[in-house]
C-alpha atoms as a PDB file:
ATOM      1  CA  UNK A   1       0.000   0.000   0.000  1.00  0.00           C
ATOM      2  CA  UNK A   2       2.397   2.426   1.060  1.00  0.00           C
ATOM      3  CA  UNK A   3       4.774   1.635  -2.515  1.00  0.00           C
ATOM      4  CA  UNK A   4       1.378   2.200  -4.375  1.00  0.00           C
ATOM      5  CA  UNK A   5       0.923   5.584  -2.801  1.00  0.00           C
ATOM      6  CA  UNK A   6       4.384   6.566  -3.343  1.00  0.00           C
ATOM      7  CA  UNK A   7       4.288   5.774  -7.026  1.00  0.00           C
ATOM      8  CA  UNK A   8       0.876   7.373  -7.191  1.00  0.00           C
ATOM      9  CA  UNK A   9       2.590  10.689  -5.603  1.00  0.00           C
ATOM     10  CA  UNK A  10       5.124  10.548  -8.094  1.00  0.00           C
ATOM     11  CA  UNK A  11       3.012  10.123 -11.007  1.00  0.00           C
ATOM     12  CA  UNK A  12       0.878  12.808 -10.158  1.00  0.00           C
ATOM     13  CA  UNK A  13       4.133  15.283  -9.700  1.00  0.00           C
ATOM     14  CA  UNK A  14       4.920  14.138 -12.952  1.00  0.00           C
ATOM     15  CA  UNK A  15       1.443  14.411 -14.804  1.00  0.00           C
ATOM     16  CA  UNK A  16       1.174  18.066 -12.651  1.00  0.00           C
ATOM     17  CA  UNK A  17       4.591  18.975 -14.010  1.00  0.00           C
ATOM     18  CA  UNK A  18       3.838  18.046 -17.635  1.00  0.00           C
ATOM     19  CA  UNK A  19       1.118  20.011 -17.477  1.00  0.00           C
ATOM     20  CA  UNK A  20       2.407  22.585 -16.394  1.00  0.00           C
ATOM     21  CA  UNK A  21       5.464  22.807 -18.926  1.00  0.00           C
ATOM     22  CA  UNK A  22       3.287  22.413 -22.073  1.00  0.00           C
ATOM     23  CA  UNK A  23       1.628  25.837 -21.682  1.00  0.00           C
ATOM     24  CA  UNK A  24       4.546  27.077 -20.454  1.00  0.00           C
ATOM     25  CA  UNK A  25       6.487  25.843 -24.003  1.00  0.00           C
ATOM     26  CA  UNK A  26       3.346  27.413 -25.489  1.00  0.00           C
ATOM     27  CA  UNK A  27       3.726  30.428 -24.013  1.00  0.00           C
ATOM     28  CA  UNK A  28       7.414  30.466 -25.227  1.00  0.00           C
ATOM     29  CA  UNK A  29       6.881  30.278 -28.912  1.00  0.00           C
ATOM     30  CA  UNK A  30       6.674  33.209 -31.046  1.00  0.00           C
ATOM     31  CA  UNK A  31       3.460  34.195 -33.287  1.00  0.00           C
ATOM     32  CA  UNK A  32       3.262  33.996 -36.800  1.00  0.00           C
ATOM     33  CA  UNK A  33       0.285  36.395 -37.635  1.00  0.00           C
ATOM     34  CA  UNK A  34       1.365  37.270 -41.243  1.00  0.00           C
ATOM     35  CA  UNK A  35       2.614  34.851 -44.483  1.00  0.00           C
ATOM     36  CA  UNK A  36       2.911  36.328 -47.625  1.00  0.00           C
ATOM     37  CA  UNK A  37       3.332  33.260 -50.757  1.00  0.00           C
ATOM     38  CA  UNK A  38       3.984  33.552 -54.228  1.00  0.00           C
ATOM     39  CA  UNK A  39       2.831  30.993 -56.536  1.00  0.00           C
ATOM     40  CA  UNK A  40       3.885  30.990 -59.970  1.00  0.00           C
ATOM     41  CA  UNK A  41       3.199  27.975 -62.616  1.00  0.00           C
ATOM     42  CA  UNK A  42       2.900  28.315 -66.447  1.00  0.00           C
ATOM     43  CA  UNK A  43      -0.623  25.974 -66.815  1.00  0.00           C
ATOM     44  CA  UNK A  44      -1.573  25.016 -70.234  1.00  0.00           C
ATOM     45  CA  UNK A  45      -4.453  23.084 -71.873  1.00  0.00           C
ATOM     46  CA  UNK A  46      -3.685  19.696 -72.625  1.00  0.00           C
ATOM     47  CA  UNK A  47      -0.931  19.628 -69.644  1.00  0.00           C
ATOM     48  CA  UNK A  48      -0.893  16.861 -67.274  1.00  0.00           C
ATOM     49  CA  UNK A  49      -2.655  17.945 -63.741  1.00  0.00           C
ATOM     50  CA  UNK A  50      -0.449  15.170 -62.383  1.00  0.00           C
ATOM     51  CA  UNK A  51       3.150  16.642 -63.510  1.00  0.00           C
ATOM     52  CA  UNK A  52       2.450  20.249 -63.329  1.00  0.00           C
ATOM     53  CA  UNK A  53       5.507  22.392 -61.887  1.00  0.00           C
ATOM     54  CA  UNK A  54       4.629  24.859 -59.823  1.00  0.00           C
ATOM     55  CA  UNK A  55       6.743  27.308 -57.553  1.00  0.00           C
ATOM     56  CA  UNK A  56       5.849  28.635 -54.300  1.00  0.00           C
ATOM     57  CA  UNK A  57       7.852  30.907 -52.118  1.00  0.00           C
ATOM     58  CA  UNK A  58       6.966  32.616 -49.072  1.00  0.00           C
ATOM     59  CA  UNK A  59       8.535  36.290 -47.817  1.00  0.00           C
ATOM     60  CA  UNK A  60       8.867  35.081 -44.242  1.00  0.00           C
ATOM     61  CA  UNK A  61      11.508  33.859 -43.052  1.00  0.00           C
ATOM     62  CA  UNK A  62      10.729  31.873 -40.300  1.00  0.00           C
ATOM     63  CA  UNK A  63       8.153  29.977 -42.750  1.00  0.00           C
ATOM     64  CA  UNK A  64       9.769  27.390 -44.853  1.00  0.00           C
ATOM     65  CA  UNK A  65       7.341  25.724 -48.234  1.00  0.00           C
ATOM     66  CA  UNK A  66       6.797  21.946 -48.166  1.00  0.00           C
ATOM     67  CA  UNK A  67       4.877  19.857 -50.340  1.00  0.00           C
ATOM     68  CA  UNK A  68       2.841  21.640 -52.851  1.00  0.00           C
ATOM     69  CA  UNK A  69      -0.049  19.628 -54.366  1.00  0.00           C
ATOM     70  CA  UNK A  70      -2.467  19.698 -57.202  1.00  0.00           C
ATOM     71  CA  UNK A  71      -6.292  18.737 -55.954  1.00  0.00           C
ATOM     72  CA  UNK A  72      -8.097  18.921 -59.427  1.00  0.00           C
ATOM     73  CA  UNK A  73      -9.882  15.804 -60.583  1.00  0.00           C
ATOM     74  CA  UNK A  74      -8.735  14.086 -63.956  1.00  0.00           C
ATOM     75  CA  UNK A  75      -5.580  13.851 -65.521  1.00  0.00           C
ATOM     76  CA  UNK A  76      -5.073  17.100 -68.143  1.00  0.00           C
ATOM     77  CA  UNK A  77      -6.127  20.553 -68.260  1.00  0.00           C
ATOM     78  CA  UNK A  78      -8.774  22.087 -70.005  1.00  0.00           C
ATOM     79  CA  UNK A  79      -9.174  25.620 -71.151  1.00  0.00           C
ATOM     80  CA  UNK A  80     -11.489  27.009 -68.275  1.00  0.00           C
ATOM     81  CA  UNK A  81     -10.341  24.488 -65.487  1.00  0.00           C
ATOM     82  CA  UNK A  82      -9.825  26.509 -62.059  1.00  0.00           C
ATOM     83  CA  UNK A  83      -6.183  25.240 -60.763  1.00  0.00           C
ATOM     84  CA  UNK A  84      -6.962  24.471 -57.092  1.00  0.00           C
ATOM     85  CA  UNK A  85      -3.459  23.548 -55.114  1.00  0.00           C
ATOM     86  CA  UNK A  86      -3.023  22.876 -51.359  1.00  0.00           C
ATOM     87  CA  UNK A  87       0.450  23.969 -50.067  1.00  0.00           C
ATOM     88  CA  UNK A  88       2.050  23.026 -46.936  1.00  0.00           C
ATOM     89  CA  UNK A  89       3.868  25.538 -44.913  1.00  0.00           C
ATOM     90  CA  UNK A  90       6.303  24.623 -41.797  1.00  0.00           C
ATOM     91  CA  UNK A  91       6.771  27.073 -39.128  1.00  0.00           C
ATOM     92  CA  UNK A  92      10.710  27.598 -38.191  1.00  0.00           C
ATOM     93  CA  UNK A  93      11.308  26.271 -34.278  1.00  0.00           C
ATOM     94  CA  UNK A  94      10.249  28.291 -31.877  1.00  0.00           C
ATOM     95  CA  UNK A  95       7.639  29.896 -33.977  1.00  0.00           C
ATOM     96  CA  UNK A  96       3.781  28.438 -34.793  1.00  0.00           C
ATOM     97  CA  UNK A  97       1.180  29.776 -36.959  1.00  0.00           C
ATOM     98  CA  UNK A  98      -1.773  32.481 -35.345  1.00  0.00           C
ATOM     99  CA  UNK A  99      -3.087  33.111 -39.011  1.00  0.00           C
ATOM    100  CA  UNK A 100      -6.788  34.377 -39.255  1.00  0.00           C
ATOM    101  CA  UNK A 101      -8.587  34.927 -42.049  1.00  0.00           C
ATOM    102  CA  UNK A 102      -6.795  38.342 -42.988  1.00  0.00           C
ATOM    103  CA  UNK A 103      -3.159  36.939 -42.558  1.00  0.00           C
ATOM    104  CA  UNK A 104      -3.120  34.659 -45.447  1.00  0.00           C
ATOM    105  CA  UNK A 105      -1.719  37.120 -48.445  1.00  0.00           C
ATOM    106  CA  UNK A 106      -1.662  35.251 -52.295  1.00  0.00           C
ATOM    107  CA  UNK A 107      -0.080  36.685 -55.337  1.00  0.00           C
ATOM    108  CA  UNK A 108      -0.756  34.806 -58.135  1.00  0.00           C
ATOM    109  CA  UNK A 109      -3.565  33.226 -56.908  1.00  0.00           C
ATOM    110  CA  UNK A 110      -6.460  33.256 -54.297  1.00  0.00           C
ATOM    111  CA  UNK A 111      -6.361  32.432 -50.803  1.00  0.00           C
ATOM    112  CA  UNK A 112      -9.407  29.761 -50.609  1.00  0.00           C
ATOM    113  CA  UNK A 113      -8.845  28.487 -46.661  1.00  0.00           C
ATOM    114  CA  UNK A 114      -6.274  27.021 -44.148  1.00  0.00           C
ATOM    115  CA  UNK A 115      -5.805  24.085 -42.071  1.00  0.00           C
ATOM    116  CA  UNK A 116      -3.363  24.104 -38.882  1.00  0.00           C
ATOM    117  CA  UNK A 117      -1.629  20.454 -37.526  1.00  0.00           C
ATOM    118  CA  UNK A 118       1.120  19.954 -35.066  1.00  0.00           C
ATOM    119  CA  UNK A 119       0.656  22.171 -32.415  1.00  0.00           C
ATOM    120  CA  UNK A 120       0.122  24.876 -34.990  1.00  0.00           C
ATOM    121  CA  UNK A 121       3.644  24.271 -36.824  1.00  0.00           C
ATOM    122  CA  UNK A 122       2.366  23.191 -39.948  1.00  0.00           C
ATOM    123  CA  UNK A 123       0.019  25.273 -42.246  1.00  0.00           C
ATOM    124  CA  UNK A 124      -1.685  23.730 -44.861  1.00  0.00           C
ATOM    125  CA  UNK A 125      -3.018  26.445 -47.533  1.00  0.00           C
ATOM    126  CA  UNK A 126      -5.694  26.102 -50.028  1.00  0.00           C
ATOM    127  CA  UNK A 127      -5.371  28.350 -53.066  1.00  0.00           C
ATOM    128  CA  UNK A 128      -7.085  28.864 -56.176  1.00  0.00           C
ATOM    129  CA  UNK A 129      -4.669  29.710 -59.416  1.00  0.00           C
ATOM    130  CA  UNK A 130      -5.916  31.957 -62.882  1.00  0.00           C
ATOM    131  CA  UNK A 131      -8.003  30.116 -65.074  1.00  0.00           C
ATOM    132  CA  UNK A 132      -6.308  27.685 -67.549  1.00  0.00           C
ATOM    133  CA  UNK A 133      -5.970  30.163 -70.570  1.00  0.00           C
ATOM    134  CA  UNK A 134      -5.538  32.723 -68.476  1.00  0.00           C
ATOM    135  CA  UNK A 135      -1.606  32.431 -67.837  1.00  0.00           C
ATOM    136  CA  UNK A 136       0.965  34.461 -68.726  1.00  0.00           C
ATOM    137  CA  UNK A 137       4.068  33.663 -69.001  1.00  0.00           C
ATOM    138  CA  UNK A 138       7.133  34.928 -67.239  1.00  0.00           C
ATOM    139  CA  UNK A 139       9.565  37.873 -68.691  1.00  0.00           C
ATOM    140  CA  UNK A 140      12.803  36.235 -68.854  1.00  0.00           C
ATOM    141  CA  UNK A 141      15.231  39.114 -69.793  1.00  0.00           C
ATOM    142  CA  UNK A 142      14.433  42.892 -70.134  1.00  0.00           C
ATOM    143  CA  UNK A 143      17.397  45.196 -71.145  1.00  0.00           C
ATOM    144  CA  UNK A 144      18.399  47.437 -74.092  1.00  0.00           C
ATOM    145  CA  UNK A 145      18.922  47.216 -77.708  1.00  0.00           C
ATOM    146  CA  UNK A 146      20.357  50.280 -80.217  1.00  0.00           C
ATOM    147  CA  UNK A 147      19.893  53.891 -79.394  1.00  0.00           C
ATOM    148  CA  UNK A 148      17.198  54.271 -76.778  1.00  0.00           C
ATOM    149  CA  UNK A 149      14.641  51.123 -77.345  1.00  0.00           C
ATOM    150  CA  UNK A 150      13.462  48.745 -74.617  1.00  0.00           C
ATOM    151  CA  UNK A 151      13.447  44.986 -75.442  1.00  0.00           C
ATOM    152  CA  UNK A 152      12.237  42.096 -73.372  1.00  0.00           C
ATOM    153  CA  UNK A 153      11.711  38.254 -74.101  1.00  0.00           C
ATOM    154  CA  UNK A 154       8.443  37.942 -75.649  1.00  0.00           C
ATOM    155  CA  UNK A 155       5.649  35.786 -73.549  1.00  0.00           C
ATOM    156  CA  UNK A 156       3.337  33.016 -74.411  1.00  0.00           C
ATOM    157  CA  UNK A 157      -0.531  33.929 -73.552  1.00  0.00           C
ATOM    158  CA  UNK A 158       0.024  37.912 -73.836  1.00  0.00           C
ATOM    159  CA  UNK A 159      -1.411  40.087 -75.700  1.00  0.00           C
ATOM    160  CA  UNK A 160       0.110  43.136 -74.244  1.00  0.00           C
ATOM    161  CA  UNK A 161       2.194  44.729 -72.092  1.00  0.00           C
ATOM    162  CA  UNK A 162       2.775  47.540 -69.377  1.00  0.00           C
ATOM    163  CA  UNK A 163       5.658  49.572 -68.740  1.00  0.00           C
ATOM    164  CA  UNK A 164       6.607  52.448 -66.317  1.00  0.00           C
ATOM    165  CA  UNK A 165      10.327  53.953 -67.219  1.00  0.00           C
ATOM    166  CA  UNK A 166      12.273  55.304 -64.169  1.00  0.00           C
ATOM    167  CA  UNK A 167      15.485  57.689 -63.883  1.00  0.00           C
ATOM    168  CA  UNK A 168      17.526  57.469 -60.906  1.00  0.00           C
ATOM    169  CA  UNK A 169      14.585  55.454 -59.324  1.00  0.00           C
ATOM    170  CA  UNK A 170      12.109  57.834 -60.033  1.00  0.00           C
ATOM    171  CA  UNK A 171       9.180  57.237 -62.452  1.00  0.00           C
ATOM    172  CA  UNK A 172       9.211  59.664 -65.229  1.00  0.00           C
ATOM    173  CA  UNK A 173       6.418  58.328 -67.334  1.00  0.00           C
ATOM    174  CA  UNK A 174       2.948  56.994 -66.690  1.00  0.00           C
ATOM    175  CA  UNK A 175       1.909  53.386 -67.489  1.00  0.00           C
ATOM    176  CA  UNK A 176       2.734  52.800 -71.138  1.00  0.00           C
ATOM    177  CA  UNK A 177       1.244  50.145 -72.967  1.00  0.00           C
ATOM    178  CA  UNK A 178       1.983  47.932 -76.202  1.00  0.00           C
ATOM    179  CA  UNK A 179       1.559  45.211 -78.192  1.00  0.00           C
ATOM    180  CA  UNK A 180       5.139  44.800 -78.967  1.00  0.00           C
ATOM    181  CA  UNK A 181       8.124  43.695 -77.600  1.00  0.00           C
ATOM    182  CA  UNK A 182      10.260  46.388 -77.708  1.00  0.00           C
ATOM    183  CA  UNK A 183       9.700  50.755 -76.930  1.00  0.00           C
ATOM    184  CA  UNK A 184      11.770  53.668 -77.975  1.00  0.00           C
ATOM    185  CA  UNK A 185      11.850  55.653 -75.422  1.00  0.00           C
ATOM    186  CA  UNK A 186      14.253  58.464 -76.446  1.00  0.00           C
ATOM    187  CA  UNK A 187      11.583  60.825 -76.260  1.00  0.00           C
ATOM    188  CA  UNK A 188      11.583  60.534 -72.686  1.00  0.00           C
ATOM    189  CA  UNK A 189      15.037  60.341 -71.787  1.00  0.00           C
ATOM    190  CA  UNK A 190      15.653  64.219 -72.483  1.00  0.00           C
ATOM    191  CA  UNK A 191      17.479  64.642 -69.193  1.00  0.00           C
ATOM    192  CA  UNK A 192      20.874  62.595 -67.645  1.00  0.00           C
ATOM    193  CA  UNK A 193      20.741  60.078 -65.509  1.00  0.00           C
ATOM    194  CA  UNK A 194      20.573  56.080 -65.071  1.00  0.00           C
ATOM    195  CA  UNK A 195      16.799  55.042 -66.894  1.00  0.00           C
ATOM    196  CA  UNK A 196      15.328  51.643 -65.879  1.00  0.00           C
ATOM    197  CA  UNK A 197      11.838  50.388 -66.530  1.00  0.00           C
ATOM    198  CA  UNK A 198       9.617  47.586 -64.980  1.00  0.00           C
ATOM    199  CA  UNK A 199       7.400  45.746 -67.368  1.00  0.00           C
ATOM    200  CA  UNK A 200       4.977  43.253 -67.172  1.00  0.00           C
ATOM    201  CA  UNK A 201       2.725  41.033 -69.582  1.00  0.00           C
ATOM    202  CA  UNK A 202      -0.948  40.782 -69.590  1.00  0.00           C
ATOM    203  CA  UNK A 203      -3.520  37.970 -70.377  1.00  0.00           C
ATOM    204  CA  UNK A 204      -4.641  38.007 -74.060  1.00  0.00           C
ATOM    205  CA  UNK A 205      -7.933  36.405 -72.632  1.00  0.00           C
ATOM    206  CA  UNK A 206      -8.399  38.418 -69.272  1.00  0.00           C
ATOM    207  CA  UNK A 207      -6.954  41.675 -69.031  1.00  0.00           C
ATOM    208  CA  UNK A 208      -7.611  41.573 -64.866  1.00  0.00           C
ATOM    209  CA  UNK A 209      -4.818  38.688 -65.207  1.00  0.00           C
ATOM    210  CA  UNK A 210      -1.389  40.474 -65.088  1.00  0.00           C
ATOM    211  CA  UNK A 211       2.044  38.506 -64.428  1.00  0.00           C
ATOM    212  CA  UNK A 212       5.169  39.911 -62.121  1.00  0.00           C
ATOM    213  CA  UNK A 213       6.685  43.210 -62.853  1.00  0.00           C
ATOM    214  CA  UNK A 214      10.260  42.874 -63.846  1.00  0.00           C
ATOM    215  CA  UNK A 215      13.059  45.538 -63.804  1.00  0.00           C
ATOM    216  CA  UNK A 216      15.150  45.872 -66.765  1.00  0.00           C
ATOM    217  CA  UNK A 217      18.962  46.462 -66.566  1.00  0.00           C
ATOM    218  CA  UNK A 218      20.093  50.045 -66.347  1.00  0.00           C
ATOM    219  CA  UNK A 219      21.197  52.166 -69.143  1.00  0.00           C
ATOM    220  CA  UNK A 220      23.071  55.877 -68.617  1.00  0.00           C
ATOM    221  CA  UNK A 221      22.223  59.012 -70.437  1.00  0.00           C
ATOM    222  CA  UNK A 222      24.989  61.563 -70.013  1.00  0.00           C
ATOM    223  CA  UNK A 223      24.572  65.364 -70.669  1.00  0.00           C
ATOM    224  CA  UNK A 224      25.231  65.093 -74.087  1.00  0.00           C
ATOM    225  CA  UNK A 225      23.534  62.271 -74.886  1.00  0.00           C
ATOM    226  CA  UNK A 226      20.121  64.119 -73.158  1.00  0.00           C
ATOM    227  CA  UNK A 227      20.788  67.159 -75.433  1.00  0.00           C
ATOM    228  CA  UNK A 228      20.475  64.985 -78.562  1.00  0.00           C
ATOM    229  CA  UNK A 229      17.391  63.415 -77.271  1.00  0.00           C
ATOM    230  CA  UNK A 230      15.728  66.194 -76.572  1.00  0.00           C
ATOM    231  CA  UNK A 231      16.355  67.294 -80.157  1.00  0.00           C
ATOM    232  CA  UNK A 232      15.592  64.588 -81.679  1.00  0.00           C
ATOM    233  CA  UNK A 233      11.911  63.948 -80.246  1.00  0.00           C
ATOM    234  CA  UNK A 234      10.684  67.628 -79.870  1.00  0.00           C
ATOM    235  CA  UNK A 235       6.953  68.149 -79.619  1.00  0.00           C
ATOM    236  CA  UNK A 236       5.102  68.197 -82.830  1.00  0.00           C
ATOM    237  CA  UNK A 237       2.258  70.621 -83.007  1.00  0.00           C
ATOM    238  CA  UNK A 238       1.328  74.283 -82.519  1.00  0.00           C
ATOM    239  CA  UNK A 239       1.533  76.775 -79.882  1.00  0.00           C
ATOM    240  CA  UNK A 240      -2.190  78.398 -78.854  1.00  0.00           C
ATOM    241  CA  UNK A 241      -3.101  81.443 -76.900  1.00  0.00           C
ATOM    242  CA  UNK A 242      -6.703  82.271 -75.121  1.00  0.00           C
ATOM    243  CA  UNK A 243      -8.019  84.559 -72.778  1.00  0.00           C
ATOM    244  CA  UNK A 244      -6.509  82.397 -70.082  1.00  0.00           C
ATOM    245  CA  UNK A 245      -2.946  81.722 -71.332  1.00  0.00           C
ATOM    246  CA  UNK A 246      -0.711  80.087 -73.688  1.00  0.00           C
ATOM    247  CA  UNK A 247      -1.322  76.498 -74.509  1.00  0.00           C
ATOM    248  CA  UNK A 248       0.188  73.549 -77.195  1.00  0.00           C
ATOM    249  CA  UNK A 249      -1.279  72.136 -79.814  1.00  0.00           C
ATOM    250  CA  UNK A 250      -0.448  68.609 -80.466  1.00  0.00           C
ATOM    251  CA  UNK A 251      -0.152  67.638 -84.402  1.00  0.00           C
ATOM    252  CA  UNK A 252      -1.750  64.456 -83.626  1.00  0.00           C
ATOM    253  CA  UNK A 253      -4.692  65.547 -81.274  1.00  0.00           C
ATOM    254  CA  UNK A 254      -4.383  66.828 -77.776  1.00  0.00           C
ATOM    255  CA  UNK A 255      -2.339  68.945 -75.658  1.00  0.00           C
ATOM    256  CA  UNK A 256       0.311  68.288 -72.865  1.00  0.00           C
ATOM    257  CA  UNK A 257      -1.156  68.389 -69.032  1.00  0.00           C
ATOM    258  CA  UNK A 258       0.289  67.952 -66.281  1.00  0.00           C
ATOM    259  CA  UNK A 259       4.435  67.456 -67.469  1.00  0.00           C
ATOM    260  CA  UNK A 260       7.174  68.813 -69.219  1.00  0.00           C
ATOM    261  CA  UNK A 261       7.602  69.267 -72.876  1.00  0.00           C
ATOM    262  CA  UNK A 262      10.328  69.596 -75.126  1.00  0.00           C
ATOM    263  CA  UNK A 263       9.147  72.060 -77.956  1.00  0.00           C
ATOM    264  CA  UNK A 264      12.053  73.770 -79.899  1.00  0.00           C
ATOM    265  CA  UNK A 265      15.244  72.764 -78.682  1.00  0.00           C
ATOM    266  CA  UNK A 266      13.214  73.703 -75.004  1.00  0.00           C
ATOM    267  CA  UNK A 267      11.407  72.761 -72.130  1.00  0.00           C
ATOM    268  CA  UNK A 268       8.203  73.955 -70.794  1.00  0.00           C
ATOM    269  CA  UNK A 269       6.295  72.706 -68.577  1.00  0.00           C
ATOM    270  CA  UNK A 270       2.337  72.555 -68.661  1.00  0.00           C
ATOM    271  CA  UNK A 271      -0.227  72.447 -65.506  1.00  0.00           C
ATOM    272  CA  UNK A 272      -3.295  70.341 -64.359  1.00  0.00           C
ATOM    273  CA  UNK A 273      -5.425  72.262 -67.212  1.00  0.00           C
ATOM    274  CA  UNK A 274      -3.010  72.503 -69.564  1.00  0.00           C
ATOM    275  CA  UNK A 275      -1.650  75.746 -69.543  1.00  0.00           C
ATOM    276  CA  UNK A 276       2.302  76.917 -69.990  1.00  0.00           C
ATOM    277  CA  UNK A 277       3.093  77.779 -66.281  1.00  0.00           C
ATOM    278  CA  UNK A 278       6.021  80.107 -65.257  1.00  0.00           C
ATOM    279  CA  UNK A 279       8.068  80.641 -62.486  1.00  0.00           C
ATOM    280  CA  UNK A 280       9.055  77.922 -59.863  1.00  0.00           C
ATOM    281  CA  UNK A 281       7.573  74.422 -60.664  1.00  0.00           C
ATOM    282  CA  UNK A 282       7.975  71.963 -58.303  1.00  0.00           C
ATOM    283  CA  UNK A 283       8.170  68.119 -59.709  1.00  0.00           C
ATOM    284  CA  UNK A 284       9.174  65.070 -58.165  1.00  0.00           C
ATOM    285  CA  UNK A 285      11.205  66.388 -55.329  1.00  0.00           C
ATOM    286  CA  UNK A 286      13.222  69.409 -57.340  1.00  0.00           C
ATOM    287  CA  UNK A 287      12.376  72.620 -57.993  1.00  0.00           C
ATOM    288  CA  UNK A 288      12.885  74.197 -61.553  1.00  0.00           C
ATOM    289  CA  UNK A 289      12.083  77.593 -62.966  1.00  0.00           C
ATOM    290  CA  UNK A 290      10.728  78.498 -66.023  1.00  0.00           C
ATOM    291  CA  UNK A 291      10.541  82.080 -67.404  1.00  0.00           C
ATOM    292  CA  UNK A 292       8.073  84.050 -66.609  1.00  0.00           C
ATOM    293  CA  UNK A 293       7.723  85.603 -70.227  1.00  0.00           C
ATOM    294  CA  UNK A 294       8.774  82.591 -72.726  1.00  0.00           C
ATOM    295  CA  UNK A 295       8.022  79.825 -70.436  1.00  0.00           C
ATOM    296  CA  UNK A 296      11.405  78.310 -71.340  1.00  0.00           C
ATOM    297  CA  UNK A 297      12.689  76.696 -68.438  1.00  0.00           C
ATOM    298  CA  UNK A 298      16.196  77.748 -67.336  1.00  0.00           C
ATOM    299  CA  UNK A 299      18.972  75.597 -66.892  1.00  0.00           C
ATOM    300  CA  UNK A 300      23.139  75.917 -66.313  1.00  0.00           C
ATOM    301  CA  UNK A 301      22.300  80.227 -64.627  1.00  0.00           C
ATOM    302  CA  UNK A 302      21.204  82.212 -62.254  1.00  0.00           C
ATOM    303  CA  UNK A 303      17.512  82.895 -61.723  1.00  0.00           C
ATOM    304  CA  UNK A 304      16.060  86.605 -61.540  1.00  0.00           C
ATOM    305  CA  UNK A 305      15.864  86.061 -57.643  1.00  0.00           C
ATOM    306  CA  UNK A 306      19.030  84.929 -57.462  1.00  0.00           C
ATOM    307  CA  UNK A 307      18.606  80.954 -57.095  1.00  0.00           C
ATOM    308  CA  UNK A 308      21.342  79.138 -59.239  1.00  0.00           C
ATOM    309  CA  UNK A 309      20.191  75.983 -61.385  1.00  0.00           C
ATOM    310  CA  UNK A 310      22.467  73.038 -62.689  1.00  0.00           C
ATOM    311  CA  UNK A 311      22.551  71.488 -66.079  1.00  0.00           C
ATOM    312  CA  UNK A 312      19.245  69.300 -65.733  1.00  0.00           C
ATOM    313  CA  UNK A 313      17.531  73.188 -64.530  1.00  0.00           C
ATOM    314  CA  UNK A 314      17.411  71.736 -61.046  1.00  0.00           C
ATOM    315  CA  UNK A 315      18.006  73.876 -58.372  1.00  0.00           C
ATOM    316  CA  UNK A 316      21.220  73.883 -56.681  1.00  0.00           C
ATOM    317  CA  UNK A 317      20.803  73.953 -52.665  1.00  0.00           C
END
């Protein structure tokens, strides 16, 4: 009697300590409230659903990607088929998954629901993918080819693309689009610095289905260089006057709003409705002047209240 007691302390110590420790492990792990995945795969009719590649990465870094696995019934795709995929996430140690509804962020798909095993270390995600049909392929290079035209890979299942062209980081142009594969863009490369653009391809089928953007490599424009742009790709069109100020004709239709312009061998620079403005203009973080008779923005002097203004008509701090 007295050894059953004993051992019947003891287990109970034990069982009261295990308890105990568990919530106290709990309590030591770290939240995961966020995961961000990426799923790209290039699905075409007539594929086979079994031996589809598919790549998943997550932005997290205490989340690692485990098995990723096709659903769909059958054994090919057909045009219309939604891709359904379940995708099996593993919390680093230390860490387990507090996910809600909210914290489940797709790209390149749709976040459908999510299933939690092992003490909340492994996350199983169910996620929808683009319609077959509705894929477009990766951009595999993006760079430069003579004078000042942009040329990328072309992609299967586009039938377009958009484009935003930077300078020292900065966008300088809104999103362009075409059909092609390839953009001269000397006409907006009239000042120096290091131009890069991000493209990407959309659907041919589904215009709402765009792919990844992807930077191009950089390419310099000196001073020089700028000058010849600028003369090369001057507006074409007329200048207009009304009772509210001078405006510019374009030969093709339109006018300039909203940017700078580069109409005989200068720049001016036109505001929200259109009109030539004058004096300081401030645009993307620099300040440049423009005259207040001619409009012609000044550049390399002095202006008339004593502000001095480099080569690109920046002013000089």
């Amino acid at each position: 009697m007295t050894g059953k007691k004993i051992l019947s302390t003891v287990l109970a110590a034990a069982l009261a300590a295990g308890l105990f420790t568990m919530p106290a492990m709990a309590a030591s792990r770290k939240k995961i409230m966020e995961v961000k995945i990426t799923v790209t795969a290039q699905i075409m009719p007539g594929d086979s659903i079994s031996q589809q590649e598919v790549e998943v990465t997550a932005e997290n870094s205490r989340v690692d990607v485990g098995d990723c696995e096709f659903i769909n019934d059958g054994f090919q795709w057909y045009e219309g088929d939604v891709p359904r995929m379940k995708v099996k996430l593993y919390a680093e140690e230390g860490y387990y998954f507090a996910t809600d509804e909210n914290g489940i962020l797709v790209s390149g798909g749709t976040y459908i629901k999510q299933e939690r095993a092992d003490l909340s270390r492994t996350l199983t995600v169910t996620v929808d993918l683009p319609k077959v049909g509705e894929y477009t392929q990766s951009i595999q290079r993006a760079g430069w080819g003579n004078g000042n035209l942009a040329a990328w890979s072309e992609t299967g299942g586009t039938g377009s693309y958009e484009l935003v062209l930077y300078r020292d980081g900065k966008s300088v142009s809104d999103v362009l689009t075409t059909s092609k594969n390839s953009m001269d863009f000397t006409r907006q490369m009239g000042k120096p610095g290091s131009y890069t653009y991000r493209i990407r391809p959309v659907n041919d089928r589904n215009e709402a289905q765009k792919g990844a953007w992807v930077e191009s490599s950089a390419k310099y424009i000196d001073t020089s260089a700028a000058e010849k742009n600028r003369a090369a790709n001057g507006a074409l069109g007329e200048w207009r006057q009304d009772e509210t100020g001078w405006w510019y004709a374009y030969s093709t239709g339109g006018y300039p709003v909203n940017k700078w312009e580069y109409i005989g061998e200068s720049w001016y620079f036109f505001n929200e409705k259109g009109y030539m403005a004058t004096g300081w203009i401030h645009w993307n973080g620099k300040q440049y002047y423009c005259d207040p008779t001619s409009g012609q923005m000044l550049a390399d002097t002095t202006t008339p209240d004593g502000s001095a203004v480099g080569a690109d008509g920046s002013k000089i701090s």
